[in-house]
C-alpha atoms as a PDB file:
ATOM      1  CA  UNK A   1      20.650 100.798 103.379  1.00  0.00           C
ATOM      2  CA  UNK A   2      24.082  99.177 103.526  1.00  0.00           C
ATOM      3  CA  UNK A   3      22.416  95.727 103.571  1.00  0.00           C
ATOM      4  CA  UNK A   4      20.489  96.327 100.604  1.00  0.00           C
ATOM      5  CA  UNK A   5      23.692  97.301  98.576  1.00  0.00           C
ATOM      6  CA  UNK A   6      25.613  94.155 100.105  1.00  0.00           C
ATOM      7  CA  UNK A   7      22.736  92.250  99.357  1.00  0.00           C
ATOM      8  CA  UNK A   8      22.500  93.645  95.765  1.00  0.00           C
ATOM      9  CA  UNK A   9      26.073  93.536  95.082  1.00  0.00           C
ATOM     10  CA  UNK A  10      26.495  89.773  96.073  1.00  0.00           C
ATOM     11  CA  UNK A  11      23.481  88.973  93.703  1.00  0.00           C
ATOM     12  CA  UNK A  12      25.145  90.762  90.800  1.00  0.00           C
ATOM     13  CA  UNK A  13      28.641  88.577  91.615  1.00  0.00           C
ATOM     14  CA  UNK A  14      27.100  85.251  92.402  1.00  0.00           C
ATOM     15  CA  UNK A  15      24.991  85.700  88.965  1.00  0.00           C
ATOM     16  CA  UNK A  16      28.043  86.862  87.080  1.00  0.00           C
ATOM     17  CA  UNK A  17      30.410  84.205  88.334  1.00  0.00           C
ATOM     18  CA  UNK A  18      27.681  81.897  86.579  1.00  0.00           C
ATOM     19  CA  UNK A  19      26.940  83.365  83.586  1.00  0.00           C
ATOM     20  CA  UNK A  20      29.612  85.063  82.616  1.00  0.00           C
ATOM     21  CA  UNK A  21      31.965  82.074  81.200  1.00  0.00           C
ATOM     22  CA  UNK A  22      28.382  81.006  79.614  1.00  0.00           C
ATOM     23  CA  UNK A  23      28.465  84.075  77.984  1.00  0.00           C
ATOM     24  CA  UNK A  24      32.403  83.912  77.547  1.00  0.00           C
ATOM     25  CA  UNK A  25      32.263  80.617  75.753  1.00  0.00           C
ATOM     26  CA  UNK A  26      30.048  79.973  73.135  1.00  0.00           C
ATOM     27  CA  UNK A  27      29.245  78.221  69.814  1.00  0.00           C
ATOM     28  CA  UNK A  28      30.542  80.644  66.809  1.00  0.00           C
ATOM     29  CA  UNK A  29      31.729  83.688  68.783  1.00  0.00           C
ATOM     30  CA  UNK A  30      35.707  83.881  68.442  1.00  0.00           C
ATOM     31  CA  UNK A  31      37.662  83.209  71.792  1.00  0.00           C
ATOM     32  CA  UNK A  32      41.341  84.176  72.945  1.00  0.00           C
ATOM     33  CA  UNK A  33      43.240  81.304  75.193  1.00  0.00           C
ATOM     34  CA  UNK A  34      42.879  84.524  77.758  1.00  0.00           C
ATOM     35  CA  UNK A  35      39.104  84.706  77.148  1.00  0.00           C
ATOM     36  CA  UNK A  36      38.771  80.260  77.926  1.00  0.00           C
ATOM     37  CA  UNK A  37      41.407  80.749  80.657  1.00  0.00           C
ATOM     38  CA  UNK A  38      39.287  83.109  82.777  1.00  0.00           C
ATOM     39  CA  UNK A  39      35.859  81.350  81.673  1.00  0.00           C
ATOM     40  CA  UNK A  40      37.115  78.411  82.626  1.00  0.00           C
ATOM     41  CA  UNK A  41      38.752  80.401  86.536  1.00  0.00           C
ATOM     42  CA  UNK A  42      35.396  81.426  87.285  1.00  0.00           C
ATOM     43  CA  UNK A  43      33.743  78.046  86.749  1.00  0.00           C
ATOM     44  CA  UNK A  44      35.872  76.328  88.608  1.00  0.00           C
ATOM     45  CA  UNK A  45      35.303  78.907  91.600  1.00  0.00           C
ATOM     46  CA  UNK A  46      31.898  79.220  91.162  1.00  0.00           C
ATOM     47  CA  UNK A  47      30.334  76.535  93.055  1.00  0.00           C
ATOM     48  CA  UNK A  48      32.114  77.678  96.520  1.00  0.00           C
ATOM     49  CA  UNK A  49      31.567  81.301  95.548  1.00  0.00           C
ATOM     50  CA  UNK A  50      27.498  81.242  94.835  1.00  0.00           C
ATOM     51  CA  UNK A  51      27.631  78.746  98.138  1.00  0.00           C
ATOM     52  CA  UNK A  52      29.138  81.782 100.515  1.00  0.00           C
ATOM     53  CA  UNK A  53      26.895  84.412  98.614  1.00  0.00           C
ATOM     54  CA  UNK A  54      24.065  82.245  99.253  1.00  0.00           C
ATOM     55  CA  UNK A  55      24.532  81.644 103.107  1.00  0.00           C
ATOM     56  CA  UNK A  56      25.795  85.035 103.726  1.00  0.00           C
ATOM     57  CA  UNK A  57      22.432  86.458 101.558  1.00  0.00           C
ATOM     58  CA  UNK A  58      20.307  84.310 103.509  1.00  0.00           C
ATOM     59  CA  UNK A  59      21.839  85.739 106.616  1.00  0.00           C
ATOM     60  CA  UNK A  60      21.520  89.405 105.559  1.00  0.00           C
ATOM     61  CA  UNK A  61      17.739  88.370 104.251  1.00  0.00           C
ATOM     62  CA  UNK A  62      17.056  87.086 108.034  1.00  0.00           C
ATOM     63  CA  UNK A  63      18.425  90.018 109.472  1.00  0.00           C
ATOM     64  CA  UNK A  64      16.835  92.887 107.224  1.00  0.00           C
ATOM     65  CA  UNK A  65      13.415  90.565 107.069  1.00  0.00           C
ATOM     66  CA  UNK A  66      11.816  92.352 110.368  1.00  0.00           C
ATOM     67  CA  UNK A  67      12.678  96.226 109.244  1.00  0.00           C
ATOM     68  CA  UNK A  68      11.739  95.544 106.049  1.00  0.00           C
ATOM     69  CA  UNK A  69       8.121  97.720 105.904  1.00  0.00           C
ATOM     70  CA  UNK A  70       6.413  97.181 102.817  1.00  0.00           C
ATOM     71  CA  UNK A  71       5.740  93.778 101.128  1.00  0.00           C
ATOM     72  CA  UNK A  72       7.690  95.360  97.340  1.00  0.00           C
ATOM     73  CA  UNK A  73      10.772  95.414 100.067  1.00  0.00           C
ATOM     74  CA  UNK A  74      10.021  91.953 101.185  1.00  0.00           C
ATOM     75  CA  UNK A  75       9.860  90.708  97.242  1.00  0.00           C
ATOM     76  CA  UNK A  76      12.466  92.645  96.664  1.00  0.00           C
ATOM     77  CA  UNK A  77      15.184  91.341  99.019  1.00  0.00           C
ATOM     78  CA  UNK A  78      13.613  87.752  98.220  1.00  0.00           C
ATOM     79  CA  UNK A  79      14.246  88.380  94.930  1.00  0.00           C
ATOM     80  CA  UNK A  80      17.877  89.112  95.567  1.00  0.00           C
ATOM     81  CA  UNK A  81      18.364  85.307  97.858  1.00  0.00           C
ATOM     82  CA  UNK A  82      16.717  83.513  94.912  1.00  0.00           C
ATOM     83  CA  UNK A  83      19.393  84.548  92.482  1.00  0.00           C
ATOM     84  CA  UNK A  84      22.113  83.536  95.022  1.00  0.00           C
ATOM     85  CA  UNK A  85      20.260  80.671  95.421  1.00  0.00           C
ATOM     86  CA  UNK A  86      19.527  79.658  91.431  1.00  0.00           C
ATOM     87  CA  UNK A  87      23.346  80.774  90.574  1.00  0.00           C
ATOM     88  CA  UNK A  88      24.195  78.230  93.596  1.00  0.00           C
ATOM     89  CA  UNK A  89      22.577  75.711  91.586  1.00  0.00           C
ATOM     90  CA  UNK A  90      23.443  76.597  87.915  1.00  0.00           C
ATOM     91  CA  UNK A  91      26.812  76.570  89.145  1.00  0.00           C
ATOM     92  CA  UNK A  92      26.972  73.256  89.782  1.00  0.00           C
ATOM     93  CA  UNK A  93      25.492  72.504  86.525  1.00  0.00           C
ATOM     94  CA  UNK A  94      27.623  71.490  83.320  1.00  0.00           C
ATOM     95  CA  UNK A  95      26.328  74.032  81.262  1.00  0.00           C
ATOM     96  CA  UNK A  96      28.909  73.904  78.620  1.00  0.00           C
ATOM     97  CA  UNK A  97      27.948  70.355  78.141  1.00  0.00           C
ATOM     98  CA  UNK A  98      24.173  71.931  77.716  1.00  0.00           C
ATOM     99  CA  UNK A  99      25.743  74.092  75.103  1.00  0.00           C
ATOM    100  CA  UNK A 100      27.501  71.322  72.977  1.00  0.00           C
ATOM    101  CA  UNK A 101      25.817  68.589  72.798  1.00  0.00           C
ATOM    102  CA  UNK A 102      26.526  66.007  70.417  1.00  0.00           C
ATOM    103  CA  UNK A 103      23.939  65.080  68.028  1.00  0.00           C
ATOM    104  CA  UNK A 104      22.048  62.416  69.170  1.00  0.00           C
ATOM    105  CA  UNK A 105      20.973  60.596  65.643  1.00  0.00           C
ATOM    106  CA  UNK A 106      23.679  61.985  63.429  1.00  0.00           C
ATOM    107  CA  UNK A 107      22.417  60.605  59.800  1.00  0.00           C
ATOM    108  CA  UNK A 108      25.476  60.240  57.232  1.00  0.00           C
ATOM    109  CA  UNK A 109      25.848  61.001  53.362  1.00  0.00           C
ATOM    110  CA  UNK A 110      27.826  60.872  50.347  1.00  0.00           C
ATOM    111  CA  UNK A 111      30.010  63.793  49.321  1.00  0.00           C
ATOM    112  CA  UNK A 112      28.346  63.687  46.164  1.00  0.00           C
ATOM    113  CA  UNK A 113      24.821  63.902  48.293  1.00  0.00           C
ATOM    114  CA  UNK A 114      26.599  66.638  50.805  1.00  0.00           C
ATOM    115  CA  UNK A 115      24.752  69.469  49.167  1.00  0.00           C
ATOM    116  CA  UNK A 116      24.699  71.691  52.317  1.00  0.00           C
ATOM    117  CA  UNK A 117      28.895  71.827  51.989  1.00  0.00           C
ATOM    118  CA  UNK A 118      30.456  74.153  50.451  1.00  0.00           C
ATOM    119  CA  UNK A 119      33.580  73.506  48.568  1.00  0.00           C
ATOM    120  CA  UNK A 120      35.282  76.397  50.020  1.00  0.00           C
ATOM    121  CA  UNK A 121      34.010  74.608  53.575  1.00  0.00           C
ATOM    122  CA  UNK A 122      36.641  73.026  55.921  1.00  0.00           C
ATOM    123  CA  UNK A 123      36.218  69.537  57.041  1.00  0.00           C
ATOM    124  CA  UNK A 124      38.218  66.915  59.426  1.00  0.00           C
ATOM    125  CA  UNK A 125      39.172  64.178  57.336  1.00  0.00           C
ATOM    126  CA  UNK A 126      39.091  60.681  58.186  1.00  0.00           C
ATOM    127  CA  UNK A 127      40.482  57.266  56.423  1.00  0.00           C
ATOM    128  CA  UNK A 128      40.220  53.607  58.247  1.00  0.00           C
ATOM    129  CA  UNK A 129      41.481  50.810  56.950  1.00  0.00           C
ATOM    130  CA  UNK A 130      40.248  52.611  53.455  1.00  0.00           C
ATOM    131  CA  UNK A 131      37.235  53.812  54.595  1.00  0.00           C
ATOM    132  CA  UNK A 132      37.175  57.855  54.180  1.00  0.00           C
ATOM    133  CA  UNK A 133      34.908  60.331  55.825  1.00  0.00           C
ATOM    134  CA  UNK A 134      34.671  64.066  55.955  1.00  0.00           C
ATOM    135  CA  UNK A 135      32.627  65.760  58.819  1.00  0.00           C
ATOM    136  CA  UNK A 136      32.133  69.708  57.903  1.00  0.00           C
ATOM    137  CA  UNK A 137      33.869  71.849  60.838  1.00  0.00           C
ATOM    138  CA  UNK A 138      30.916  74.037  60.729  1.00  0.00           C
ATOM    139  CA  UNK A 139      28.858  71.742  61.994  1.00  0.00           C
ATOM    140  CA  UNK A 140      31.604  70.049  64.727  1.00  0.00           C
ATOM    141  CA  UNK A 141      32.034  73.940  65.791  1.00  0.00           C
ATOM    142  CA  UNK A 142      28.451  73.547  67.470  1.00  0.00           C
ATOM    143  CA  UNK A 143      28.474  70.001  68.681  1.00  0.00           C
ATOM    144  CA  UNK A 144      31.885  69.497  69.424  1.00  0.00           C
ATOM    145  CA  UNK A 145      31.943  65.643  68.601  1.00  0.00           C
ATOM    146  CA  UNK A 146      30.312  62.956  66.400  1.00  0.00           C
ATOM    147  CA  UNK A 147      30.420  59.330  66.924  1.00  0.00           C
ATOM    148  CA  UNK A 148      30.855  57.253  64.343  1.00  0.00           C
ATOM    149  CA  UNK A 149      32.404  54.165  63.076  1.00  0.00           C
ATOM    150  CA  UNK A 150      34.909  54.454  60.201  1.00  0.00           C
ATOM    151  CA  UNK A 151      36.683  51.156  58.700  1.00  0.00           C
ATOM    152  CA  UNK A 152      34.765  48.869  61.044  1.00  0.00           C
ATOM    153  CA  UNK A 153      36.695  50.656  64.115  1.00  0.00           C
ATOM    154  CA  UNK A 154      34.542  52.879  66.280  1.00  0.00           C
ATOM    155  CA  UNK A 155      36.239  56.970  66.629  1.00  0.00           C
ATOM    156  CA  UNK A 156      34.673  60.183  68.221  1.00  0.00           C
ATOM    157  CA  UNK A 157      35.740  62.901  65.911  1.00  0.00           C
ATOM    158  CA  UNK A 158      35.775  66.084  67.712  1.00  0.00           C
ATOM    159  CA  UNK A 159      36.844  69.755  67.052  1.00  0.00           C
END
């Protein structure tokens, strides 16, 4: 019985050292310099952390596999490995990159065209060599950067 709660409680941390600064950070949800601090702790720990949960549920998986009666037990505790397993590999994943992505065939417009912005809307401003360009924050908020030339000089704007 002990096995099965070690096993289960090393699932639950692997998965949650994963997901949890996925579900810390994300597009439109506000965020303290606390809140990115400890999403960004538990990524970088993650890798080695969902590594030993892995080996060590293996292990436990090996040594329960024999006493383990019926086949719901044996799905059960191979369940368990397989999200050590999948959090060892998400973990090594960029998945913030997943999550802001830049636009891959950003099309521009006039401000007089730029229906979808608001005038109460933010923007970062931009003026090259007497070129000006607005890009709406809303929409840098979800893809974090646009690339773009501006004045014949070549800039990622990012917010």
């Amino acid at each position: 019985m002990r096995k099965w709660i070690f096993l289960t409680l090393i699932s639950v941390v692997a998965f949650a050292s994963v997901f949890v600064p996925a579900w810390l950070i994300q597009p439109f949800k506000p965020q303290t310099s606390e809140i990115v601090k400890y999403a960004f702790l538990l990524r970088r720990w993650s890798p080695e952390v969902t590594l030993f949960f892995s080996a060590i549920a293996i292990l436990l998986l090996t040594l329960m596999w024999q006493r383990l009666a019926r086949w719901w037990q044996k799905v059960g505790a191979t369940i368990l490995v397989i999200v050590c397993l999948f959090s060892a590999w998400f973990a090594r994943q960029n998945h913030f990159e997943w999550m802001f992505r830049p636009l891959p065939n950003a099309s521009y417009t006039s401000a007089t065209n730029a229906d979808f912005v608001a005038d109460s809307d933010m923007v970062l401003a931009v003026k090259i060599n007497g070129e000006e360009v607005a890009y709406p924050v809303l929409f840098l908020a979800y893809h974090h950067l646009v690339h773009d030339v501006v004045g014949a000089k070549p800039l990622i704007a990012t917010y």
